[in-house]
C-alpha atoms as a PDB file:
ATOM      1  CA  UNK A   1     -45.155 -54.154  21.993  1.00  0.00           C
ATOM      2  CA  UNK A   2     -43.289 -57.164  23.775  1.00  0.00           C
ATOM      3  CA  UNK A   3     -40.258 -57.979  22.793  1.00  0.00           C
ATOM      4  CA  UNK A   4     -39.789 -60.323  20.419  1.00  0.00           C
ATOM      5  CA  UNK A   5     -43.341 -60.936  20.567  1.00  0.00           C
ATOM      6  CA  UNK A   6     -43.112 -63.022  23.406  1.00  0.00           C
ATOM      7  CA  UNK A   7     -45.782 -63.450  26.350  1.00  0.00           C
ATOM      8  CA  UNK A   8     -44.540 -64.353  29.229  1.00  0.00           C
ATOM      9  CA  UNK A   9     -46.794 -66.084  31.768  1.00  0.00           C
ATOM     10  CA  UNK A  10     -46.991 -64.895  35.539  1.00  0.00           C
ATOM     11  CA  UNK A  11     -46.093 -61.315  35.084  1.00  0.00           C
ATOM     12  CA  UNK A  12     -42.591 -61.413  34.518  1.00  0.00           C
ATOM     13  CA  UNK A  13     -40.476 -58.791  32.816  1.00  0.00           C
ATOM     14  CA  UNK A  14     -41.260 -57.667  29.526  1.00  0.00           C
ATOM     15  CA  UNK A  15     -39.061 -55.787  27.420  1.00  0.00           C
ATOM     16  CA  UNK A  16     -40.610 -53.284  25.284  1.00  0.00           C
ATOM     17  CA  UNK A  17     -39.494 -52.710  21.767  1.00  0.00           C
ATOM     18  CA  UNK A  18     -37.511 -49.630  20.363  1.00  0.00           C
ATOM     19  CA  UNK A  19     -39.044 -46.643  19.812  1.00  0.00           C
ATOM     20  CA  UNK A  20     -41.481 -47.487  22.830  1.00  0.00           C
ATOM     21  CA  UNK A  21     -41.884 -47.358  26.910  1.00  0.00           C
ATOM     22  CA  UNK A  22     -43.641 -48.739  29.490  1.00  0.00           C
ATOM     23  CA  UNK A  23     -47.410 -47.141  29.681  1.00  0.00           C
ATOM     24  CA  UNK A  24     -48.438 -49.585  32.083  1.00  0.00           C
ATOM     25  CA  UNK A  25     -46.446 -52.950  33.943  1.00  0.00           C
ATOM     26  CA  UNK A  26     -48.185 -55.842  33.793  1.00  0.00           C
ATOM     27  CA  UNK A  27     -50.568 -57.412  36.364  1.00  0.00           C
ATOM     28  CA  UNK A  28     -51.801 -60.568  37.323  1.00  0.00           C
ATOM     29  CA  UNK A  29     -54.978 -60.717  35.059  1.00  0.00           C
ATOM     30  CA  UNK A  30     -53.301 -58.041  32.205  1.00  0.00           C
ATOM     31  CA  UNK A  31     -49.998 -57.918  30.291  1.00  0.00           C
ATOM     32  CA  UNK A  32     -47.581 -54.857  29.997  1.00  0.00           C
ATOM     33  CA  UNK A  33     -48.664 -52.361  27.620  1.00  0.00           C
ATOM     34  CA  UNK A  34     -46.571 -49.602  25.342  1.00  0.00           C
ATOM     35  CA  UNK A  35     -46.600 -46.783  24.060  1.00  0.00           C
ATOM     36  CA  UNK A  36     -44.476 -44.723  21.208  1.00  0.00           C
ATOM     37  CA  UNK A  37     -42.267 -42.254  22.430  1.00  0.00           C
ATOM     38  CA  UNK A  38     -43.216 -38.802  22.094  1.00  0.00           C
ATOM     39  CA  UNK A  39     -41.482 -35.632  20.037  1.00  0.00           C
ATOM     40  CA  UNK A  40     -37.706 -35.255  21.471  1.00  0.00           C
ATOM     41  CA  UNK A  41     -37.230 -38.508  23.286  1.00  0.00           C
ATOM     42  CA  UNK A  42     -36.244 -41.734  21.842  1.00  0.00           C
ATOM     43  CA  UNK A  43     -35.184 -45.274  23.285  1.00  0.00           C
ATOM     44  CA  UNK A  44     -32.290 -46.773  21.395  1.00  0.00           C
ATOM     45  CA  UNK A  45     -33.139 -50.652  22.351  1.00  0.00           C
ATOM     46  CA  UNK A  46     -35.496 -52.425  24.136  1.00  0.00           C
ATOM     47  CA  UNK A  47     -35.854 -51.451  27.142  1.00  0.00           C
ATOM     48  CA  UNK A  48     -38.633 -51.641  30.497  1.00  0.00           C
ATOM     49  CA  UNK A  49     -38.428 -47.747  30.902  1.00  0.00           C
ATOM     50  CA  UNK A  50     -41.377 -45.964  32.040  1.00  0.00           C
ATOM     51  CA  UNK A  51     -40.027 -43.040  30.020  1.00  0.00           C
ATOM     52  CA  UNK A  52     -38.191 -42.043  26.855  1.00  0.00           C
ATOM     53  CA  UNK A  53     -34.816 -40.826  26.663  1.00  0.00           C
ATOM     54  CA  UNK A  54     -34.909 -36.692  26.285  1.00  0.00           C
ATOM     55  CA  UNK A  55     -33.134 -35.781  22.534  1.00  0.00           C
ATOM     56  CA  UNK A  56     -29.717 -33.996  22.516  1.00  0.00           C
ATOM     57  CA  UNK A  57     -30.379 -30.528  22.183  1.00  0.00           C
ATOM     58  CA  UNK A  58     -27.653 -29.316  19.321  1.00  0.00           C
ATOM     59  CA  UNK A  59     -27.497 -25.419  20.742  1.00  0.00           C
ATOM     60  CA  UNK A  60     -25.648 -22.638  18.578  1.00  0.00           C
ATOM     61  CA  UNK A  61     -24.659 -20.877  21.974  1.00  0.00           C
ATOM     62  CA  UNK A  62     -22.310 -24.472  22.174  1.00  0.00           C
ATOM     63  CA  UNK A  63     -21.208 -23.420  18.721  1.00  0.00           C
ATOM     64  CA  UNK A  64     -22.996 -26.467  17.890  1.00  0.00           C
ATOM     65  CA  UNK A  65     -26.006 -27.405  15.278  1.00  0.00           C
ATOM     66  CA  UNK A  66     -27.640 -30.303  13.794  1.00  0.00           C
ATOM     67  CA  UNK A  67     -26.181 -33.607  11.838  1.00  0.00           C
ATOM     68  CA  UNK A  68     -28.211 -36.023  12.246  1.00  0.00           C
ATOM     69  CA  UNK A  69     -32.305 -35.686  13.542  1.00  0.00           C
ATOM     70  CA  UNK A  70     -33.221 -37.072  16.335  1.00  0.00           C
ATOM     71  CA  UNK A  71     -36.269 -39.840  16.057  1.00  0.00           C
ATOM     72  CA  UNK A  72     -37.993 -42.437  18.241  1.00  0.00           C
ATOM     73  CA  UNK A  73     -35.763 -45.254  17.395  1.00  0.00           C
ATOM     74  CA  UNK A  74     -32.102 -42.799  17.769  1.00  0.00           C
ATOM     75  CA  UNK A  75     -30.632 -39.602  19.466  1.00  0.00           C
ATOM     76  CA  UNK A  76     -29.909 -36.292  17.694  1.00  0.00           C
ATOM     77  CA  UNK A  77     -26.152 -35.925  16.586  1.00  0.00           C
ATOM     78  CA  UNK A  78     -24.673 -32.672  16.573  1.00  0.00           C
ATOM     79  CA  UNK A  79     -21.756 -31.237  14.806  1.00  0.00           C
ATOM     80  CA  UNK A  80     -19.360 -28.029  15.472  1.00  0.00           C
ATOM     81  CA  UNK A  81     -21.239 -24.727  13.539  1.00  0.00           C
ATOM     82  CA  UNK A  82     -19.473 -22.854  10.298  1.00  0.00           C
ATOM     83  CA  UNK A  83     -16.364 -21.662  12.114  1.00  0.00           C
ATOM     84  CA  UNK A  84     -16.186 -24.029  14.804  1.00  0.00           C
ATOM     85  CA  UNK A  85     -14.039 -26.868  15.630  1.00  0.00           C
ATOM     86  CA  UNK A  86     -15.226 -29.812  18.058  1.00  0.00           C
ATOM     87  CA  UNK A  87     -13.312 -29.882  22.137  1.00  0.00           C
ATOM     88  CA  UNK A  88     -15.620 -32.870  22.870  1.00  0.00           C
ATOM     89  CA  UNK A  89     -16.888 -36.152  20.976  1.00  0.00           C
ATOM     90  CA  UNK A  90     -19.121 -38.600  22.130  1.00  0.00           C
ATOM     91  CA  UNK A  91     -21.267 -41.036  20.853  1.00  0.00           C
ATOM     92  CA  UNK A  92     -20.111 -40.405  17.173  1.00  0.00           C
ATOM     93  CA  UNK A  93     -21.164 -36.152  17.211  1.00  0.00           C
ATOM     94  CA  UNK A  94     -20.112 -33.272  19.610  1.00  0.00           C
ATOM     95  CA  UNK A  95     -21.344 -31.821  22.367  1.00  0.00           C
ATOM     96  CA  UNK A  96     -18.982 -29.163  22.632  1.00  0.00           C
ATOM     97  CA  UNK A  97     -17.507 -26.577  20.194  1.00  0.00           C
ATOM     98  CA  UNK A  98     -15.040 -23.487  20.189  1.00  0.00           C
ATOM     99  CA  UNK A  99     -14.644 -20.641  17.112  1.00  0.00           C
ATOM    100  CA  UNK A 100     -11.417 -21.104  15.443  1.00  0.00           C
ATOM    101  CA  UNK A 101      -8.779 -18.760  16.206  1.00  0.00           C
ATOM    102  CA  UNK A 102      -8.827 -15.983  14.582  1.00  0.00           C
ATOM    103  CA  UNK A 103      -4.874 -15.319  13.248  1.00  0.00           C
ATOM    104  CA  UNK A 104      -3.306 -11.453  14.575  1.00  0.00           C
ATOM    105  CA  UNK A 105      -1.876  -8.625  11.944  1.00  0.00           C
ATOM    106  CA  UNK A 106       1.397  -9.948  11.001  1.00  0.00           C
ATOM    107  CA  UNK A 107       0.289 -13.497  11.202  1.00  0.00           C
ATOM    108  CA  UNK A 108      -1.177 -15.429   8.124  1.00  0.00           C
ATOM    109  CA  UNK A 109      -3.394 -19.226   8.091  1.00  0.00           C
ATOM    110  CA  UNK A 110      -0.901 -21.714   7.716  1.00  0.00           C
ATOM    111  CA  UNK A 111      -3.519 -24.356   8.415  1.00  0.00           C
ATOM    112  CA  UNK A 112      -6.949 -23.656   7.751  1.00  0.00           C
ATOM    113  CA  UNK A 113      -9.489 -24.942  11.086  1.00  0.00           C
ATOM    114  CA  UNK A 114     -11.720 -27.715  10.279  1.00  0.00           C
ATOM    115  CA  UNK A 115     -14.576 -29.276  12.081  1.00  0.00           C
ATOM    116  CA  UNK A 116     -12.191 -31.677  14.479  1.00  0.00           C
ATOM    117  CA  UNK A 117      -9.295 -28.777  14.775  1.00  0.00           C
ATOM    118  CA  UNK A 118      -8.429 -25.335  15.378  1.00  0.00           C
ATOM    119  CA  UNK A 119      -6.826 -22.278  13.061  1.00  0.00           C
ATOM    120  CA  UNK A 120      -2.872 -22.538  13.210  1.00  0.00           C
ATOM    121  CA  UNK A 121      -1.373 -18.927  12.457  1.00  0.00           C
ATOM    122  CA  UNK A 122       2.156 -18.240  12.152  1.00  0.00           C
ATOM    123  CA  UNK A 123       4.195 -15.057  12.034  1.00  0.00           C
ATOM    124  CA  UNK A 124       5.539 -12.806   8.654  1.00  0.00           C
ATOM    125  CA  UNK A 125       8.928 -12.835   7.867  1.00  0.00           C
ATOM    126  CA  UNK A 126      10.988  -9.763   7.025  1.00  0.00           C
ATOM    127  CA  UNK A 127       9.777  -7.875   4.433  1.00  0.00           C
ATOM    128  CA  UNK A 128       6.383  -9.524   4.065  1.00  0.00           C
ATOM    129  CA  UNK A 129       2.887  -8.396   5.490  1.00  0.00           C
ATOM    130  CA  UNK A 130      -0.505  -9.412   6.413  1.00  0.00           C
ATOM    131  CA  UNK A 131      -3.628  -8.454   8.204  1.00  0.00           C
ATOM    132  CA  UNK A 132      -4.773 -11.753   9.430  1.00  0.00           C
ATOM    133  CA  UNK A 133      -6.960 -13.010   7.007  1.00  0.00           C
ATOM    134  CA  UNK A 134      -4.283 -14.285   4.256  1.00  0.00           C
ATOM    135  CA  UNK A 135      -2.930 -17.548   3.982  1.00  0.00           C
ATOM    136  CA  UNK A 136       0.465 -16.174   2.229  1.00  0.00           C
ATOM    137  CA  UNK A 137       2.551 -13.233   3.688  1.00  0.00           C
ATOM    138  CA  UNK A 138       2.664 -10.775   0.958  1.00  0.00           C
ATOM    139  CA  UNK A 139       5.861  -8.881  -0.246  1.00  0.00           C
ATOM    140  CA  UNK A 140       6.074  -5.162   0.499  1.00  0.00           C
ATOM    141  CA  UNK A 141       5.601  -2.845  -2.368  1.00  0.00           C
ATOM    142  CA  UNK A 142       8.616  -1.607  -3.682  1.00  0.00           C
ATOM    143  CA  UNK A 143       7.856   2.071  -4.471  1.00  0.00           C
ATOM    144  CA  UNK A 144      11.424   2.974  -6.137  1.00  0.00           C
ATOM    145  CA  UNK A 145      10.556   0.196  -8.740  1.00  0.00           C
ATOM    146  CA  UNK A 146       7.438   2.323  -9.778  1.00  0.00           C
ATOM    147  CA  UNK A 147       9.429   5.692  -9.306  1.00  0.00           C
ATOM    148  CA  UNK A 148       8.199   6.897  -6.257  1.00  0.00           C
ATOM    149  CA  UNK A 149       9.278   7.669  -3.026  1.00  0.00           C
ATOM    150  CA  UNK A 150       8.179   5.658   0.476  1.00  0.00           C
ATOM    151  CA  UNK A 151       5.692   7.724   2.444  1.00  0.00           C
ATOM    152  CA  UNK A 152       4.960   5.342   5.315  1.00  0.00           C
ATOM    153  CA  UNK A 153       7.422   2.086   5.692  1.00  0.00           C
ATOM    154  CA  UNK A 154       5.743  -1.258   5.474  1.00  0.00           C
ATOM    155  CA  UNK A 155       5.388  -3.187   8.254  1.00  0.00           C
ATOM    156  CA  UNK A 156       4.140  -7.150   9.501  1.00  0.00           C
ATOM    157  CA  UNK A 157       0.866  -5.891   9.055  1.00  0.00           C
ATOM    158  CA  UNK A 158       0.603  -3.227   6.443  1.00  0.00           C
ATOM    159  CA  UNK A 159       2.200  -2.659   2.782  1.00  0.00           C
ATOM    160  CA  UNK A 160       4.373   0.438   2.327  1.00  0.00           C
ATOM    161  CA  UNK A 161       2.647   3.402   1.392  1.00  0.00           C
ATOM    162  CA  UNK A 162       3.820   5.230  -1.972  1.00  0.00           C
ATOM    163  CA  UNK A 163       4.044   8.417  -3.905  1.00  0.00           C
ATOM    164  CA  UNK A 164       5.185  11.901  -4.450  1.00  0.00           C
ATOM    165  CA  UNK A 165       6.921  13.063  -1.350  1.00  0.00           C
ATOM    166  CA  UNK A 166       8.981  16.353  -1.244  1.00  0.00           C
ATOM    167  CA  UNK A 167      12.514  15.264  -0.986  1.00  0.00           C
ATOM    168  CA  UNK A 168      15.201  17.745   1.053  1.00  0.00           C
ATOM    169  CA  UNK A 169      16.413  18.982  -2.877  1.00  0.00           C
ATOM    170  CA  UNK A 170      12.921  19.213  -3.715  1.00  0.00           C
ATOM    171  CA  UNK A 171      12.118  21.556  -0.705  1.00  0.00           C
ATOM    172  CA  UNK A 172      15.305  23.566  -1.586  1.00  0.00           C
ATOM    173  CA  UNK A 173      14.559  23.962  -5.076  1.00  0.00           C
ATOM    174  CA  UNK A 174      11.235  25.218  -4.257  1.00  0.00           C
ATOM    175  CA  UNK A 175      12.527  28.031  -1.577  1.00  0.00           C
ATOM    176  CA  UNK A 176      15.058  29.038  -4.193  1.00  0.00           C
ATOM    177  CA  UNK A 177      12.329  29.464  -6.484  1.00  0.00           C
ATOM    178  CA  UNK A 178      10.713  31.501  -4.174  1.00  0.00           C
ATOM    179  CA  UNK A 179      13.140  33.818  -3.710  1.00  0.00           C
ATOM    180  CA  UNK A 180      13.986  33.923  -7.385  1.00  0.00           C
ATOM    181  CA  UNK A 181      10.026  35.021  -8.284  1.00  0.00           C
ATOM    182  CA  UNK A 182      10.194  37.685  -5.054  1.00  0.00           C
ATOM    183  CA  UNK A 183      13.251  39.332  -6.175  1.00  0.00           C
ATOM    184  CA  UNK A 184      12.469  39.417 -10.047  1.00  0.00           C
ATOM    185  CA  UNK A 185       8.819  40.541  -8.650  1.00  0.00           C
ATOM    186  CA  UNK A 186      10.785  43.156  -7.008  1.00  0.00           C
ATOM    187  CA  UNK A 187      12.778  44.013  -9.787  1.00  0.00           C
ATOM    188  CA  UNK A 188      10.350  44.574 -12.237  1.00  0.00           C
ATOM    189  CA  UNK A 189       8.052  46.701  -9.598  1.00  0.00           C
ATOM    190  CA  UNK A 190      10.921  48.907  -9.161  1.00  0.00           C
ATOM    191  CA  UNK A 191      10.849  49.299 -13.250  1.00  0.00           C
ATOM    192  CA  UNK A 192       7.561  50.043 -13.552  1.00  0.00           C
ATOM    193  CA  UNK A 193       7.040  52.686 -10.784  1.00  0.00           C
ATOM    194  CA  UNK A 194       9.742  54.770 -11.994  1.00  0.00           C
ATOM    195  CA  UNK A 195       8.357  54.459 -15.456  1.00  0.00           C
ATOM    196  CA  UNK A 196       5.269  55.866 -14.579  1.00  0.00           C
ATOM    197  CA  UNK A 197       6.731  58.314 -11.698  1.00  0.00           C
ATOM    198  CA  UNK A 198       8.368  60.110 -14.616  1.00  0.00           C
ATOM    199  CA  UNK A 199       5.329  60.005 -16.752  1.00  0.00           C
ATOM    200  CA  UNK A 200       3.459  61.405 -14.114  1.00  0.00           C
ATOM    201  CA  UNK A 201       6.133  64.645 -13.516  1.00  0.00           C
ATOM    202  CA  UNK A 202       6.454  64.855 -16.835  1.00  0.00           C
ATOM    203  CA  UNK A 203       2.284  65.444 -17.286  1.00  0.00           C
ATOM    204  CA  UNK A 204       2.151  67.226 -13.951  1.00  0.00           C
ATOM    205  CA  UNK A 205      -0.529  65.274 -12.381  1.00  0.00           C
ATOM    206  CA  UNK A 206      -1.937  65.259  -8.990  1.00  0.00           C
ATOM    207  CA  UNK A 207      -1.100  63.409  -5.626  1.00  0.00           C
ATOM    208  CA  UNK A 208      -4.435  61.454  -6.882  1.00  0.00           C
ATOM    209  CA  UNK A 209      -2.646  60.036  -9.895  1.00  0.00           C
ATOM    210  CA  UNK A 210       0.624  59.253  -7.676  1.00  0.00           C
ATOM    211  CA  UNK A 211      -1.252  57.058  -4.903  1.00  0.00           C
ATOM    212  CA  UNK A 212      -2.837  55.569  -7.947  1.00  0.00           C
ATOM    213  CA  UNK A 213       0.423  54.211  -9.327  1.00  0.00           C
ATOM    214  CA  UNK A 214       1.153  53.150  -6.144  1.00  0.00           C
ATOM    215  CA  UNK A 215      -2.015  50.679  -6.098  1.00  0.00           C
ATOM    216  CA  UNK A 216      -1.784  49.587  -9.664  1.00  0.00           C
ATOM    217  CA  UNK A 217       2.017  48.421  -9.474  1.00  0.00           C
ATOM    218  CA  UNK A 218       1.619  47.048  -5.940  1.00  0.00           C
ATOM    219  CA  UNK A 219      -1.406  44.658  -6.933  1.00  0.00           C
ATOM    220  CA  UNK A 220       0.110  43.741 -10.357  1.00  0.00           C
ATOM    221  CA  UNK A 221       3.159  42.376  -8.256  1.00  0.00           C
ATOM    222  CA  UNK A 222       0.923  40.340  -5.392  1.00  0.00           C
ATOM    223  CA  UNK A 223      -0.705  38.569  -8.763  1.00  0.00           C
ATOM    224  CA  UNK A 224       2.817  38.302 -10.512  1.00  0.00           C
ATOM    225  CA  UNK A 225       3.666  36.416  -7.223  1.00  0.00           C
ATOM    226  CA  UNK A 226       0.557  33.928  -6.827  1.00  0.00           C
ATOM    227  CA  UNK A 227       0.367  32.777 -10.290  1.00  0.00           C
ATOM    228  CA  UNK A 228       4.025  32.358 -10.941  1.00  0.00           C
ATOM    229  CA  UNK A 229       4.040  30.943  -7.689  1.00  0.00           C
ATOM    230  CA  UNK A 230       1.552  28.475  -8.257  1.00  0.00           C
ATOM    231  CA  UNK A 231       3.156  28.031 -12.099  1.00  0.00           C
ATOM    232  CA  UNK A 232       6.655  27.039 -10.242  1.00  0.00           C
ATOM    233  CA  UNK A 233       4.988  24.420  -7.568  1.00  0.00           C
ATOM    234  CA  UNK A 234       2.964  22.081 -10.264  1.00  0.00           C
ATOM    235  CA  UNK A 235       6.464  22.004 -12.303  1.00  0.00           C
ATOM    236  CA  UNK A 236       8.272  21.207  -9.407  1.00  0.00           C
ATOM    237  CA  UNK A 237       6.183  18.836  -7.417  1.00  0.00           C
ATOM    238  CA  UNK A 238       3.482  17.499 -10.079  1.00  0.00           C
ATOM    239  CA  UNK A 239       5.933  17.354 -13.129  1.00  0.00           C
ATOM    240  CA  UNK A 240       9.168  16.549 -11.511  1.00  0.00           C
ATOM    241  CA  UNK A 241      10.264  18.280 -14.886  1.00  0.00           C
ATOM    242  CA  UNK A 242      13.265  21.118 -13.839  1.00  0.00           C
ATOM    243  CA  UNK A 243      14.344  21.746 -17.364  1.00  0.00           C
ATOM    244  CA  UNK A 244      10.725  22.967 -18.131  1.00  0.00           C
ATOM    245  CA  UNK A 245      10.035  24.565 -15.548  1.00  0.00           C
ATOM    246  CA  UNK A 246      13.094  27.199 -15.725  1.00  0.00           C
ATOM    247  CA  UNK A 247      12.530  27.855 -19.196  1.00  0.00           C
ATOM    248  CA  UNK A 248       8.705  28.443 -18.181  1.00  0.00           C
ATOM    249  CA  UNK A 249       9.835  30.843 -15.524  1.00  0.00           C
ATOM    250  CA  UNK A 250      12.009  32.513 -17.814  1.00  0.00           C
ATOM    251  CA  UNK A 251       9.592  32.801 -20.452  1.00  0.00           C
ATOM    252  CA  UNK A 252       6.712  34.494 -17.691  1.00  0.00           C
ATOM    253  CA  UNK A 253       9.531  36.735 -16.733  1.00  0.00           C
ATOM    254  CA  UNK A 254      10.398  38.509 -20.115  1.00  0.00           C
ATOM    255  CA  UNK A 255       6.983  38.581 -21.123  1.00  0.00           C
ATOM    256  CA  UNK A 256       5.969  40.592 -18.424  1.00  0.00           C
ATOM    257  CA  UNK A 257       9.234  43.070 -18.483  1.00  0.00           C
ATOM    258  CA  UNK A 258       8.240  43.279 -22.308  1.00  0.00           C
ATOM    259  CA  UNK A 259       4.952  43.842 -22.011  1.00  0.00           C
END
């Protein structure tokens, strides 16, 4: 265990090799003796210490983890965790480590954080968005170029939101419709309860047979009304297709007048 190998005479001081302490000093009539150091201490050069040196302790709540193992001849050397970046070196490692920024909506990476240095984020510019995570701003969608209509504007940190929205013509053509289908609705009740008021003077039948024609024309109209209505909506706001759908409408109307 001496250093060197040497013996020195008359108890002088003995420097015990790496790796090793003092177990016990030397005496008059005995020499210094060594032994190893234990698990998680170390001495880095010879040395008189009656203990070892206690091993860095590389702790994830630092944001910190292993490199390099400590042994008896060496100290443990730590490096910043997955996501980390290092705020103090020493010795060749870290002892002290911070999470990388983390960049806002509306900013995007312009430099990715490494081990030695943190996230740098930097703002969209006009016209562009991001949620944080992307390292390019992207371009808002443009919904006119797909033939649609913006529903929600983009913004730095969301695309523009797209699709069939009711425009103030739309809305109008769709009231006009309405009122079309109610007054032909009307129109062709009007027809059809006469028709069968005269039939039923001309057979003589009862009050029965009256409140009956009543019924029959008045639910025949409310179904006129929901399925035409329902015809004239899909045209208008699924198909976008006004040509067709006024030649449908005409079409529903004669065939019901002629039939």
């Amino acid at each position: 265990c001496l250093y060197n190998g040497a013996v020195l005479a008359h108890c002088e001081l003995v420097f015990i090799s790496v790796g090793n302490r003092v177990y016990k000093h030397c005496t008059e009539f005995t020499s210094t003796t060594c032994v190893p150091c234990s698990n998680s201490s170390y001495t880095p050069q010879p040395n008189g210490l009656l203990s070892c040196l206690p091993c860095t302790l590389c702790d994830p709540g630092w944001g910190l983890r292993v490199k390099t193992v400590c042994t008896r001849q060496s100290d443990a050397v730590c490096e910043p965790l997955e996501g980390f970046y290092c705020t103090d070196h020493r010795s060749g490692g870290c002892i002290q480590a911070t999470e990388h920024s983390k960049c806002s909506p509306g900013e995007y990476i312009q430099r990715t954080g490494t081990a030695d240095r943190d996230t740098v984020c930097s703002g969209c510019a006009e016209g562009t968005f991001s949620n944080g995570s992307l390292h390019t701003c992207q371009p808002h969608s443009q919904c006119e170029d797909r033939g649609l209509t913006v529903i929600k504007p983009g913004s730095n940190s969301s695309d523009a939101e797209c699709g069939n929205k009711s425009s103030p013509a739309l809305i109008a053509g769709v009231t006009a419709g309405l009122i079309v289908v109610a007054l032909v609705a009307a129109a062709v009740t009007g027809v059809m309860f006469r028709i069968k008021n005269k039939t039923v003077q001309n057979t003589g039948k009862s009050l029965l047979m009256y409140l009956y024609i009543h019924i029959y024309c008045i639910n025949n109209v409310l179904l006129y009304c929901i399925v035409l209505y329902c015809i004239v909506l899909y045209c208008i706001i699924v198909l976008t297709d006004y040509c067709f759908c006024t030649v449908l409408i005409m079409y529903i109307i004669l065939y019901y007048i002629l039939y």
